[in-house]
Protein backbone atom coordinates (compact mmCIF):
# COMPACT_ATOMS: atom_id res chain seq x y z
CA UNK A 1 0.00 0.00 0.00
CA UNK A 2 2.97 2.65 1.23
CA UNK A 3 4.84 1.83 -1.93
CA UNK A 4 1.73 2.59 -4.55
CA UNK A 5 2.49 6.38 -3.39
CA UNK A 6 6.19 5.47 -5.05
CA UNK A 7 4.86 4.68 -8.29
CA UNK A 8 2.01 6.97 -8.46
CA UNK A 9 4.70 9.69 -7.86
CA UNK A 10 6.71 7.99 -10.49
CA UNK A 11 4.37 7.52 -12.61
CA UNK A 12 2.70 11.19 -12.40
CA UNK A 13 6.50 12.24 -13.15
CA UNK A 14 7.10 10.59 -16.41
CA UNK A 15 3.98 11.76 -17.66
CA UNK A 16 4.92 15.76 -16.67
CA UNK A 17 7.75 15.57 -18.47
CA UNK A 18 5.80 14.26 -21.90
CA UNK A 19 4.22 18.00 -21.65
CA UNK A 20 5.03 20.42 -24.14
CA UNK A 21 3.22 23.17 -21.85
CA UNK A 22 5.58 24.36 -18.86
CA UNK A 23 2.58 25.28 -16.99
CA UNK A 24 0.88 21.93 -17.33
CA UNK A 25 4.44 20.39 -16.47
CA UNK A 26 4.76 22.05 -13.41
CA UNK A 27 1.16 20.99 -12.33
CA UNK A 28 1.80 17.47 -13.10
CA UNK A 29 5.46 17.56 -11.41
CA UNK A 30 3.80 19.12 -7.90
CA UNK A 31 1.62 16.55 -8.21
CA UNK A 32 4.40 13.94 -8.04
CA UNK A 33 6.15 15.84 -5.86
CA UNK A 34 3.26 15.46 -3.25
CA UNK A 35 3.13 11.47 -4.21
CA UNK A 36 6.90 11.43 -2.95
CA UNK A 37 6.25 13.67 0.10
CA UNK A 38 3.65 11.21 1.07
CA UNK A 39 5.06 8.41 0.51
CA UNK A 40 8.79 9.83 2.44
CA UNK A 41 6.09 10.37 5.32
CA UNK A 42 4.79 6.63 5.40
CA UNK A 43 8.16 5.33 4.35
CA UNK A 44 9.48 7.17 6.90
CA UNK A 45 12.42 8.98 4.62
CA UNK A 46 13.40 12.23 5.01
CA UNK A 47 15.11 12.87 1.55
CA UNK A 48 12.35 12.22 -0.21
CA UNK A 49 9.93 14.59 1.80
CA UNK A 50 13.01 17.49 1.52
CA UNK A 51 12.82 16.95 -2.28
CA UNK A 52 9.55 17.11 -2.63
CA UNK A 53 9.01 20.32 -0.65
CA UNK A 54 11.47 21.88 -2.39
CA UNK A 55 10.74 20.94 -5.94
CA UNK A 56 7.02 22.25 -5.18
CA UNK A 57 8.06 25.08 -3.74
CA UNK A 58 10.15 25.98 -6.63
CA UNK A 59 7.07 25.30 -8.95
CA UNK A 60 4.78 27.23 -6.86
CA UNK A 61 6.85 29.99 -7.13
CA UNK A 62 7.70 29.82 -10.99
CA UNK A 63 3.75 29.83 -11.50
CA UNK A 64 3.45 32.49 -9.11
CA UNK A 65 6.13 34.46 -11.79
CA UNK A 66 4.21 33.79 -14.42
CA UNK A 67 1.23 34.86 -13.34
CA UNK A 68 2.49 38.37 -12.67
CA UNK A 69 3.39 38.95 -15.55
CA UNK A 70 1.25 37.94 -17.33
CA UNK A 71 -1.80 40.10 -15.44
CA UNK A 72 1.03 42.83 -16.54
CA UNK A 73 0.77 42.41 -19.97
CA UNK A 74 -3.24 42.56 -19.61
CA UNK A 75 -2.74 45.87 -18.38
């Protein structure tokens, strides 16, 4: 059961990086970032829920980028 969370993050990987979009590759990459985090909780392993947090939180902040600017070009 703990280890499904290992290849549902794998799995949700491989298939972010088959997007052309970098918005729709960052979605699907937070989403296997949270698959790892859970599964570095249950496991317990602490790389994997350090990696995780940071890989989102570099996403997060990427789509936070984007969105400025591009409410700035609506302007």
């Amino acid at each position: 059961m703990i280890d499904s969370f290992a290849y549902l993050a794998i799995a949700t990987g491989l298939y972010a990086i088959s997007k052309k979009k970098m918005l729709s590759f960052r979605l699907w990459h937070i989403v296997s970032c949270i698959s790892y985090i859970i599964y570095g909780i249950l496991k317990p392993a602490i790389p994997l829920i350090i990696s995780g947090l940071l890989f989102s939180v570099i996403h997060l902040f990427q789509i936070y980028k984007w969105k400025k600017q591009f409410e700035k070009r609506k302007i």
